[in-house]
Every structure is written in C-alpha cells, then in structure tokens.
PDB file of N, CA and C in Angstrom:
ATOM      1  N   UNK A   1      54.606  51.658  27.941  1.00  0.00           N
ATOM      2  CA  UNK A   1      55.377  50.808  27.056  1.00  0.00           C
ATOM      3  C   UNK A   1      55.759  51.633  25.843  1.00  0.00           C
ATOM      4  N   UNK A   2      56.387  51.163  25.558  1.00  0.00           N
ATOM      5  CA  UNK A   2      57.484  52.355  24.251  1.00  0.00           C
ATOM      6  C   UNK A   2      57.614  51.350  23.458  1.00  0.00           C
ATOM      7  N   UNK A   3      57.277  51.645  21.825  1.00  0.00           N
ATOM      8  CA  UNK A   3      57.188  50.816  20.772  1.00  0.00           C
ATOM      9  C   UNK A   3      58.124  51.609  20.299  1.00  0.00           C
ATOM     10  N   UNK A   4      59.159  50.202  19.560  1.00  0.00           N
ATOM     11  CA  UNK A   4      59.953  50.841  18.886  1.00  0.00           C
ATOM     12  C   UNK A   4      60.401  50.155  17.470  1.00  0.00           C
ATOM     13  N   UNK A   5      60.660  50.519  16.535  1.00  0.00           N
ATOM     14  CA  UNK A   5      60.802  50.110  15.175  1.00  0.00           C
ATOM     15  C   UNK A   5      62.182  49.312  14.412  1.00  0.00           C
ATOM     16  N   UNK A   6      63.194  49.584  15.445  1.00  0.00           N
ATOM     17  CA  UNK A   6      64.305  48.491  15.585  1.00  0.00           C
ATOM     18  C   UNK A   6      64.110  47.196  15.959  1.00  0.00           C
ATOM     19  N   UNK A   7      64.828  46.711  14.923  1.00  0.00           N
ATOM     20  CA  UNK A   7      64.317  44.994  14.991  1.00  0.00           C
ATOM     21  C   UNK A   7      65.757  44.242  14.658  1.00  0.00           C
ATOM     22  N   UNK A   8      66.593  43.734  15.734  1.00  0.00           N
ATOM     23  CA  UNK A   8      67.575  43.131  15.749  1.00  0.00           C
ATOM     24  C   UNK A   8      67.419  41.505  15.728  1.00  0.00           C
ATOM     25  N   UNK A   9      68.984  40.804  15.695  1.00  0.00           N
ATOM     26  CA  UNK A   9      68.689  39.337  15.044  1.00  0.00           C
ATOM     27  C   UNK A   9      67.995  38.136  16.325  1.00  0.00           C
ATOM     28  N   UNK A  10      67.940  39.058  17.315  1.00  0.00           N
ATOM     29  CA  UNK A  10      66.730  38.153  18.446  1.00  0.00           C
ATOM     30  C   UNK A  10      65.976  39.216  18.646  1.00  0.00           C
ATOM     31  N   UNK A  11      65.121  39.438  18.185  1.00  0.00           N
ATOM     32  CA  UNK A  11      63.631  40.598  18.229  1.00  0.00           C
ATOM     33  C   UNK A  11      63.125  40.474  16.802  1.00  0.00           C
ATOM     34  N   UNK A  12      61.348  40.292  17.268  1.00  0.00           N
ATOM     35  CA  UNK A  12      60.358  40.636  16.163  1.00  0.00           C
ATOM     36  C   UNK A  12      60.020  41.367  16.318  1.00  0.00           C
ATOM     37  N   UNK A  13      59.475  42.627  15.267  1.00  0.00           N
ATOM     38  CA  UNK A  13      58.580  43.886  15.800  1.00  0.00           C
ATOM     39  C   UNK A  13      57.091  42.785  15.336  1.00  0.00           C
ATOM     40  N   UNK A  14      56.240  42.635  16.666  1.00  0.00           N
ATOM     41  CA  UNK A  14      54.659  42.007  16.442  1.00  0.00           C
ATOM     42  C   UNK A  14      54.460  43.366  16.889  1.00  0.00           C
ATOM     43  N   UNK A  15      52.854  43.573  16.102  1.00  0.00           N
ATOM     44  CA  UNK A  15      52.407  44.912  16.535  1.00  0.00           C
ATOM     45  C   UNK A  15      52.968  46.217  17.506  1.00  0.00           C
ATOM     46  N   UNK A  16      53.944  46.643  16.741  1.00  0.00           N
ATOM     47  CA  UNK A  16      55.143  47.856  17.528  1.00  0.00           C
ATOM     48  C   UNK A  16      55.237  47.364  18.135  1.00  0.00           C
ATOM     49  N   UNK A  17      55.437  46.257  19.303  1.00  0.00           N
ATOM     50  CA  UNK A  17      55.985  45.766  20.709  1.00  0.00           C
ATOM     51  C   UNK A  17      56.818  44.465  20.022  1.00  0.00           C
ATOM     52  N   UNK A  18      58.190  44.835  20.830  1.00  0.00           N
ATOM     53  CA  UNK A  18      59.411  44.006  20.526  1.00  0.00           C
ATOM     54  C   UNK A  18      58.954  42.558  21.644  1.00  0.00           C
ATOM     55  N   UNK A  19      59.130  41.321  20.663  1.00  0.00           N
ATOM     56  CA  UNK A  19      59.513  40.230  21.655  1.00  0.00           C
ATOM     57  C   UNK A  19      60.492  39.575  21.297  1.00  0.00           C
ATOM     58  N   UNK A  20      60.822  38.824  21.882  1.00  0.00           N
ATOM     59  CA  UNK A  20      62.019  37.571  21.447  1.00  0.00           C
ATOM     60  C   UNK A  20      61.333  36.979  20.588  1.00  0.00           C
ATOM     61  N   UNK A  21      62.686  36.486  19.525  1.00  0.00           N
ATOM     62  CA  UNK A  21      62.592  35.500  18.065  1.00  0.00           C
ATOM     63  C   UNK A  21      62.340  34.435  18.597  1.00  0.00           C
ATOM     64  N   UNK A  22      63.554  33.906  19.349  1.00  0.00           N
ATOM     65  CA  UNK A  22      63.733  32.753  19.504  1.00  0.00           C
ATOM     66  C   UNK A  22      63.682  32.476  21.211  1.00  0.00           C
ATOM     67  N   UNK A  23      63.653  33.444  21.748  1.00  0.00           N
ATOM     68  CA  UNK A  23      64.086  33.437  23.035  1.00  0.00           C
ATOM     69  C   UNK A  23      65.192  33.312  23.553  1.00  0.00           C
ATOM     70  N   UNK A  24      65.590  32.974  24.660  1.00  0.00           N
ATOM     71  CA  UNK A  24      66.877  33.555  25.272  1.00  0.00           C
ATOM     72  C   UNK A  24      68.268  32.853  25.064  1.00  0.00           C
ATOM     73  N   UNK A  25      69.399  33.481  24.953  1.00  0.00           N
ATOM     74  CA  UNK A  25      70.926  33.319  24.743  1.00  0.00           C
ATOM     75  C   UNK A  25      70.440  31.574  25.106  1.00  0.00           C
ATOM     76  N   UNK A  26      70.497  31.445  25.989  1.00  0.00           N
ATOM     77  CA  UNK A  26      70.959  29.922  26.684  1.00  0.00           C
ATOM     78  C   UNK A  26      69.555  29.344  25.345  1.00  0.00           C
ATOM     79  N   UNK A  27      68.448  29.505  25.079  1.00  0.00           N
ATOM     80  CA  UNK A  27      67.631  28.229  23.996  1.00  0.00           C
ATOM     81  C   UNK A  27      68.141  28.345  23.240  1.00  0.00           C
ATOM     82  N   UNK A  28      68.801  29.418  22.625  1.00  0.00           N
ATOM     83  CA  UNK A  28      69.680  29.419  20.965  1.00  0.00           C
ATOM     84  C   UNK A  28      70.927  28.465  21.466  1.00  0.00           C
ATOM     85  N   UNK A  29      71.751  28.877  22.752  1.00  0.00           N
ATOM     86  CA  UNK A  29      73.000  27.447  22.462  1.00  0.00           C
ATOM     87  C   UNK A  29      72.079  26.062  22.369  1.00  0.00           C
ATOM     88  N   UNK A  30      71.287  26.065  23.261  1.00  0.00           N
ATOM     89  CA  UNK A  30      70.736  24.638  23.248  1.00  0.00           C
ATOM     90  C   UNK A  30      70.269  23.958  21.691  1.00  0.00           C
ATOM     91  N   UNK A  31      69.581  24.747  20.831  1.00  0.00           N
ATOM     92  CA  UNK A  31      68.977  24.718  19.910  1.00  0.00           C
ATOM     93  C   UNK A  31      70.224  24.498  19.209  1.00  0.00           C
ATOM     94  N   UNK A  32      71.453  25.000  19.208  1.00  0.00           N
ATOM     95  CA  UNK A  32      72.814  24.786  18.360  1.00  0.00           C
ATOM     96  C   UNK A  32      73.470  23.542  18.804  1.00  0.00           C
ATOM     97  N   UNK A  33      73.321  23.258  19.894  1.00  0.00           N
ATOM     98  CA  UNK A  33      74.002  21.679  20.604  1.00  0.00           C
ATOM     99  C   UNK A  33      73.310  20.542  19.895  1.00  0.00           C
ATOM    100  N   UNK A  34      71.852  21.055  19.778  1.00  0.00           N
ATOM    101  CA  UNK A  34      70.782  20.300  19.333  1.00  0.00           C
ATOM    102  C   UNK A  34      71.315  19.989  17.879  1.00  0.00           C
ATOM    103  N   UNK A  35      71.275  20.878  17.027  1.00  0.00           N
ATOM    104  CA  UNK A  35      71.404  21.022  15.571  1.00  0.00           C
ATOM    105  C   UNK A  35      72.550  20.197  15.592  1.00  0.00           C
ATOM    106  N   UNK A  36      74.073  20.489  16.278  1.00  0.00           N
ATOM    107  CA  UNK A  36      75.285  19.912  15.651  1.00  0.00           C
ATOM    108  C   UNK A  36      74.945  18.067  16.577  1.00  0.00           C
ATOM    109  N   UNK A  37      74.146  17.762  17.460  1.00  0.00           N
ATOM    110  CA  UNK A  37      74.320  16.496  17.275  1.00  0.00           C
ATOM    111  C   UNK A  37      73.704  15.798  16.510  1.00  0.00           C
ATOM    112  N   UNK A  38      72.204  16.597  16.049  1.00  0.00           N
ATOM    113  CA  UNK A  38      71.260  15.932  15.186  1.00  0.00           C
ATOM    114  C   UNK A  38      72.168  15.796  13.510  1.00  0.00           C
ATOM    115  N   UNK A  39      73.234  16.722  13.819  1.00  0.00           N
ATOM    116  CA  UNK A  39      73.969  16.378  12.420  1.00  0.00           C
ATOM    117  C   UNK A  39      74.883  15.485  12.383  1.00  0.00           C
ATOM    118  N   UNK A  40      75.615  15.090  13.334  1.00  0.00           N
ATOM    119  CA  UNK A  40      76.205  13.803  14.061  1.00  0.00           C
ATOM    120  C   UNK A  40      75.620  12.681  13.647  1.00  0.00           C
ATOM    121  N   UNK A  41      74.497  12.387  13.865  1.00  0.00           N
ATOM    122  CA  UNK A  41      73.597  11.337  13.983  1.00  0.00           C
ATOM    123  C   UNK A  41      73.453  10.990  12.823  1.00  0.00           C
ATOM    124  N   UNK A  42      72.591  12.233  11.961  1.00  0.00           N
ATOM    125  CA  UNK A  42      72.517  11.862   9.954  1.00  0.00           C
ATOM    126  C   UNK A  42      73.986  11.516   9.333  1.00  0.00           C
ATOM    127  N   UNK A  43      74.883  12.848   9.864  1.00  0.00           N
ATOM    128  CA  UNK A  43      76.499  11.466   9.278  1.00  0.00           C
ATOM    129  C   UNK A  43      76.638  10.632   9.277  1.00  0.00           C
ATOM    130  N   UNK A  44      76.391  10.241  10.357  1.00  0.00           N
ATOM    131  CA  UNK A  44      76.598   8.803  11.052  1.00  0.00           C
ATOM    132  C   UNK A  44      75.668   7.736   9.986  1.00  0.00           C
ATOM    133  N   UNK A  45      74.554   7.784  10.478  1.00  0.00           N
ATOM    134  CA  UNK A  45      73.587   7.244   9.358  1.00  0.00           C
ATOM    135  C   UNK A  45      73.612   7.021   7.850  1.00  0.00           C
ATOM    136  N   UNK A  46      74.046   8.358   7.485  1.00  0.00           N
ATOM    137  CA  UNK A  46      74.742   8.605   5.894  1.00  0.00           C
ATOM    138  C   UNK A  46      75.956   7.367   6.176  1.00  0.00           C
ATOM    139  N   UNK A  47      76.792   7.250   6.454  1.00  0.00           N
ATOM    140  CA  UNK A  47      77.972   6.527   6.623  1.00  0.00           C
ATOM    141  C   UNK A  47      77.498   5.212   6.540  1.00  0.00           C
ATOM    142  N   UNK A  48      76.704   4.644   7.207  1.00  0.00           N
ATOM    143  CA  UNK A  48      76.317   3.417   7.724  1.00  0.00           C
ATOM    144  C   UNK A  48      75.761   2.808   6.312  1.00  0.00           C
ATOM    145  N   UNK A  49      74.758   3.482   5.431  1.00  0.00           N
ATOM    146  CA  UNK A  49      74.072   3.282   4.784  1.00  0.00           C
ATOM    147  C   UNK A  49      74.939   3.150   3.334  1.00  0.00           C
ATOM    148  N   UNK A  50      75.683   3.821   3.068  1.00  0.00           N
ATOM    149  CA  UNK A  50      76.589   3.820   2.336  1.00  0.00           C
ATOM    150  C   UNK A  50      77.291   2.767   2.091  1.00  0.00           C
ATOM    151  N   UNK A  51      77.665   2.473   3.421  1.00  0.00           N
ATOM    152  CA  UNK A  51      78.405   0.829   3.662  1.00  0.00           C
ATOM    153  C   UNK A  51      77.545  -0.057   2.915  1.00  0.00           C
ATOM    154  N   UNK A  52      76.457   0.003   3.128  1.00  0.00           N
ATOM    155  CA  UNK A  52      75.294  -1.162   2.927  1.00  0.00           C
ATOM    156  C   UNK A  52      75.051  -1.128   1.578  1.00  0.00           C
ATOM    157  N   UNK A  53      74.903   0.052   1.367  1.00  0.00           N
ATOM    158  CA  UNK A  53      74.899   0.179  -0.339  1.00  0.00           C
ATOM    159  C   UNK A  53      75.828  -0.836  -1.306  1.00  0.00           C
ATOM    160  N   UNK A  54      77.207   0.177  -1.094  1.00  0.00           N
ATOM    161  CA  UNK A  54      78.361  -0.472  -1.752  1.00  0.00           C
ATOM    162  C   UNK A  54      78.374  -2.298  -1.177  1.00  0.00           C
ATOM    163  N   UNK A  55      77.724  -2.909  -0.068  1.00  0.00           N
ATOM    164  CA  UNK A  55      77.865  -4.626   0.061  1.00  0.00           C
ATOM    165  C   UNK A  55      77.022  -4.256  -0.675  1.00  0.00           C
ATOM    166  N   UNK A  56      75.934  -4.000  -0.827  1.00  0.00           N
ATOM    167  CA  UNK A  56      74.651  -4.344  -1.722  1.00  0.00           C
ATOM    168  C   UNK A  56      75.207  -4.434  -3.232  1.00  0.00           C
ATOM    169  N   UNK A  57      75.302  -3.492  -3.404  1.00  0.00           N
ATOM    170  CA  UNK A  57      75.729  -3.442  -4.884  1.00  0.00           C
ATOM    171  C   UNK A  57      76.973  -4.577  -5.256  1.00  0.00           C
ATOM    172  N   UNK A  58      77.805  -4.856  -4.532  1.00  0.00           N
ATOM    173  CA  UNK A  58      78.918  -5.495  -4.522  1.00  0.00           C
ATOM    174  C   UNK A  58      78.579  -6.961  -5.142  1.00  0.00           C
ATOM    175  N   UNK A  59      77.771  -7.283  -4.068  1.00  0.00           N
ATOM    176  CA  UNK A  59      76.890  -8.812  -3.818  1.00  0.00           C
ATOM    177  C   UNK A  59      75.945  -9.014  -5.555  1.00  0.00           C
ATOM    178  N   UNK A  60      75.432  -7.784  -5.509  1.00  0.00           N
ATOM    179  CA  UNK A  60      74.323  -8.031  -6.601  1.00  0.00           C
ATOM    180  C   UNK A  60      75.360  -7.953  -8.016  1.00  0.00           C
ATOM    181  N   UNK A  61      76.771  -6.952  -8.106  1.00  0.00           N
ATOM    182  CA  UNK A  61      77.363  -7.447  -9.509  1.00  0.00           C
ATOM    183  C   UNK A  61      78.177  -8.763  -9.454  1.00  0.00           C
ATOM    184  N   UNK A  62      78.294  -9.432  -8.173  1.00  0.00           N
ATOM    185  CA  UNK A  62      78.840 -10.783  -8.546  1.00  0.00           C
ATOM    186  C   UNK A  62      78.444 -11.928  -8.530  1.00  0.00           C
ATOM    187  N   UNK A  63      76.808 -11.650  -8.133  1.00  0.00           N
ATOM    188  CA  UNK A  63      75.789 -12.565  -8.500  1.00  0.00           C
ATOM    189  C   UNK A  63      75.368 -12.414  -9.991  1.00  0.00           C
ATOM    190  N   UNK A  64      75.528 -11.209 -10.522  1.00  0.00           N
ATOM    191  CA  UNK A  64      74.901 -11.256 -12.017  1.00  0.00           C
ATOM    192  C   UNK A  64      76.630 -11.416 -12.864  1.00  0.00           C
ATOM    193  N   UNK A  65      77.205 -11.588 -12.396  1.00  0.00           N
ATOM    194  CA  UNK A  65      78.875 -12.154 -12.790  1.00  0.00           C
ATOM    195  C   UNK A  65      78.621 -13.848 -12.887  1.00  0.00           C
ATOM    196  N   UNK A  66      78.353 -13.896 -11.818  1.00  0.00           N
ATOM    197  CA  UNK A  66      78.075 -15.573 -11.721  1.00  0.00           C
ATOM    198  C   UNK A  66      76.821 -16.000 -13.039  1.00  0.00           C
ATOM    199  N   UNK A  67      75.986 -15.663 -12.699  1.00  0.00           N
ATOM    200  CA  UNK A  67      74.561 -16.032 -13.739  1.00  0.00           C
ATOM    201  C   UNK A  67      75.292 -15.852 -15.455  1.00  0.00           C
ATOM    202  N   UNK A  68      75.940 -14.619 -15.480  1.00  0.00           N
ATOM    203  CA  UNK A  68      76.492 -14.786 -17.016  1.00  0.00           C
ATOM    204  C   UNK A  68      77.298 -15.843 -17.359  1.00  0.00           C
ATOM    205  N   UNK A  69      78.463 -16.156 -16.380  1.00  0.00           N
ATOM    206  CA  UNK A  69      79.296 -17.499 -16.557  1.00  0.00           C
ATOM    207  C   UNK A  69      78.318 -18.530 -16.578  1.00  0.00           C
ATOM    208  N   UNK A  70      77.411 -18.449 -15.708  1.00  0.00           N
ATOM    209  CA  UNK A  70      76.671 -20.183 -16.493  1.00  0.00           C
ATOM    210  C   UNK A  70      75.740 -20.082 -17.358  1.00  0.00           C
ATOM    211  N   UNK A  71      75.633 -18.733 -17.764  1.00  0.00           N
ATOM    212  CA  UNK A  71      74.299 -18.835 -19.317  1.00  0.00           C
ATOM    213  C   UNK A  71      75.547 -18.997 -20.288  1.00  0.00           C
ATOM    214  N   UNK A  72      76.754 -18.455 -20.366  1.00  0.00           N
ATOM    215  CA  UNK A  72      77.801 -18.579 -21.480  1.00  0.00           C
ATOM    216  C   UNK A  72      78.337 -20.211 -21.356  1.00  0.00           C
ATOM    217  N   UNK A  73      78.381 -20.515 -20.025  1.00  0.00           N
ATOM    218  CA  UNK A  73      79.134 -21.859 -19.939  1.00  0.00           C
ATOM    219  C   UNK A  73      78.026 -22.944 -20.658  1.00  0.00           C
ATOM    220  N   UNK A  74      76.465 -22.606 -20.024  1.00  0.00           N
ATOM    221  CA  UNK A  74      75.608 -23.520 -20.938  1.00  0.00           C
ATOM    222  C   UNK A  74      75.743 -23.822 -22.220  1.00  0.00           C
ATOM    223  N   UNK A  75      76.086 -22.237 -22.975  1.00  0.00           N
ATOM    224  CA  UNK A  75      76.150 -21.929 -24.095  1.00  0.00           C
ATOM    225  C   UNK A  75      77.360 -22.969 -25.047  1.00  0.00           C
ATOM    226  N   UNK A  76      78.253 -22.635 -24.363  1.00  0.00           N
ATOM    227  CA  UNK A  76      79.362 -23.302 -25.092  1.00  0.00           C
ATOM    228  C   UNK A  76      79.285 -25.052 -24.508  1.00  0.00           C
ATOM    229  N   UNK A  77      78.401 -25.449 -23.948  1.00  0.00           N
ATOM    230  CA  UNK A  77      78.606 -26.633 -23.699  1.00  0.00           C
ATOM    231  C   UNK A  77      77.484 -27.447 -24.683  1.00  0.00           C
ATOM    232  N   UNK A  78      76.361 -26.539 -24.686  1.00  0.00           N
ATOM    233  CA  UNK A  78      75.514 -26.785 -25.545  1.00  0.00           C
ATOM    234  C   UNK A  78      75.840 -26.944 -27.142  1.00  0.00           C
ATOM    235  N   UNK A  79      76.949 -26.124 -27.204  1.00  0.00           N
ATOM    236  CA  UNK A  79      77.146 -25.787 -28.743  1.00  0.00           C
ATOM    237  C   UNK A  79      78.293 -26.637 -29.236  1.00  0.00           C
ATOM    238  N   UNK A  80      78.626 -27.529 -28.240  1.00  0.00           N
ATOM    239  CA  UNK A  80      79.885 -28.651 -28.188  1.00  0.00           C
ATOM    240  C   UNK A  80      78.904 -29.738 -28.080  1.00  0.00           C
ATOM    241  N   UNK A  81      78.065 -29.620 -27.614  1.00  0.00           N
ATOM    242  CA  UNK A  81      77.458 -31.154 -27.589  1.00  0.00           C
ATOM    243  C   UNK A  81      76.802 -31.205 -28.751  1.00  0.00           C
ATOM    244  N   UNK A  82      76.242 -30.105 -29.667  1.00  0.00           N
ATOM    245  CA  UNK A  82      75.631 -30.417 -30.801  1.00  0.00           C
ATOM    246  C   UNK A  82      76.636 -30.613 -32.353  1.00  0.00           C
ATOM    247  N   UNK A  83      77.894 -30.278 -31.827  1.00  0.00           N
ATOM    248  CA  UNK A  83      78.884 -30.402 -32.728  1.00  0.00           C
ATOM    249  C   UNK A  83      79.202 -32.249 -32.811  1.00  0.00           C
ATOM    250  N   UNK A  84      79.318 -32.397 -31.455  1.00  0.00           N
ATOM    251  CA  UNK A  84      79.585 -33.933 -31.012  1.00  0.00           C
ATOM    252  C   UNK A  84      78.508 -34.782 -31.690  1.00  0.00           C
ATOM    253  N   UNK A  85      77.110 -34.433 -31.860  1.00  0.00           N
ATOM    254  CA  UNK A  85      76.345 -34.998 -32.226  1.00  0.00           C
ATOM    255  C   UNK A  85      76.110 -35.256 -33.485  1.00  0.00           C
ATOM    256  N   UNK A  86      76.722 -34.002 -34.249  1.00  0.00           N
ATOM    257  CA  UNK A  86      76.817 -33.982 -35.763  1.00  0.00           C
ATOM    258  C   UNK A  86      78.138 -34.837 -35.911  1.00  0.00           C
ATOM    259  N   UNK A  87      79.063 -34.848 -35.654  1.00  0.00           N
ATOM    260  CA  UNK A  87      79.853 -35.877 -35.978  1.00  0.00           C
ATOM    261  C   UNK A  87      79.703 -37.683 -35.645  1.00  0.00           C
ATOM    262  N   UNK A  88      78.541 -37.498 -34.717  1.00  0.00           N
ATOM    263  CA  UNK A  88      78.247 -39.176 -34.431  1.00  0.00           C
ATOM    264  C   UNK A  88      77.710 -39.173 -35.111  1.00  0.00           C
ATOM    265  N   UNK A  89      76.809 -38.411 -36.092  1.00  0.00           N
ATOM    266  CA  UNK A  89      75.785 -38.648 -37.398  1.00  0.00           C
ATOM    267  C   UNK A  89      76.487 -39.256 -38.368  1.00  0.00           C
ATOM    268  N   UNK A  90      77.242 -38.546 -38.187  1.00  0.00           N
ATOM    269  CA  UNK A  90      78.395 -38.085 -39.596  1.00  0.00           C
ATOM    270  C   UNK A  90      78.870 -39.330 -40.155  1.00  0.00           C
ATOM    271  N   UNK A  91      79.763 -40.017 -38.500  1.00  0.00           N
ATOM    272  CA  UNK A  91      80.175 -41.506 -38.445  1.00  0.00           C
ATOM    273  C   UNK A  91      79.672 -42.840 -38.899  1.00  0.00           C
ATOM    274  N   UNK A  92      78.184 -42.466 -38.291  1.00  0.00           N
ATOM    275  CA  UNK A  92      77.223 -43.510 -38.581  1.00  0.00           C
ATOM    276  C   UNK A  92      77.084 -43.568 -40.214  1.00  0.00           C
ATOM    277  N   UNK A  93      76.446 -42.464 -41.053  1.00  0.00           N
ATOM    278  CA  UNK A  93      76.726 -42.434 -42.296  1.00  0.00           C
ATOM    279  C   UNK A  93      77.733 -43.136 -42.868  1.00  0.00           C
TER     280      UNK A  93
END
C-alpha cells in the first residue's frame, strides 16, 4: 500500500492511507437530491407559516381595532350621559 499526502475534495488523508470523504459520485448526487428537496419542503413550510402569521396578526389588529371603538364609544356615551344628568339637575333646580 502506498501512502500518499495528496488530499483532494473526496479523500481524507486518515493515518497516510487515503479514504473516501463522503463516498462515492452516486451518495454525493443522492445527498444533493436530498439537500435540494429538504429545501423544497422548509420553503414550502416558510411559505405556509407566513400565511398564518400575517391571518394571525391581521385578526389580532382588528380585534384590538374593535375593543378601542367600544372603550372610546363607552367613553363618549358615558360622558353624554353625565352631561344629560347635569342638566336634569340643573332643571330640577
């Protein structure tokens, strides 16, 4: 066996004897088919989730849209009925 000190992008030098990195032409495509669908999949996912986000968020600023119109609407109804009330005082006087 002949040890040799060249070490290309599929070869490790382990103790002077060359082996495969990764092993052979055909596991590196596989391992690349692998990679670009597993990145398919997280897009995909990324995408999906995104959607859900933006309803989420959507839903939650026009529920807190809604809640302000009826703490302001209380507000001004409250602040009309105590006006109303000071003038039935007022009357009675």
């Amino acid at each position: 066996m002949r040890t040799t000190l060249k070490c290309d992008s599929m070869t490790q030098l382990v103790s002077g004897v060359t082996t495969p990195l990764l092993g052979s032409h055909e596991a590196l495509e596989s391992e690349i088919k692998w990679l670009r669908e597993r990145l398919h999949t997280v897009e995909t996912e990324n995408a999906a989730m995104s959607v859900k986000l933006n309803q989420q968020q959507w839903e939650l600023q026009n529920r807190l849209a809604e809640i302000e119109m009826h703490i302001c609407g209380s507000r001004s109804t409250s602040s009309l009925g105590e006006e109303e009330n000071e003038r039935n005082r007022e009357s009675i006087i």
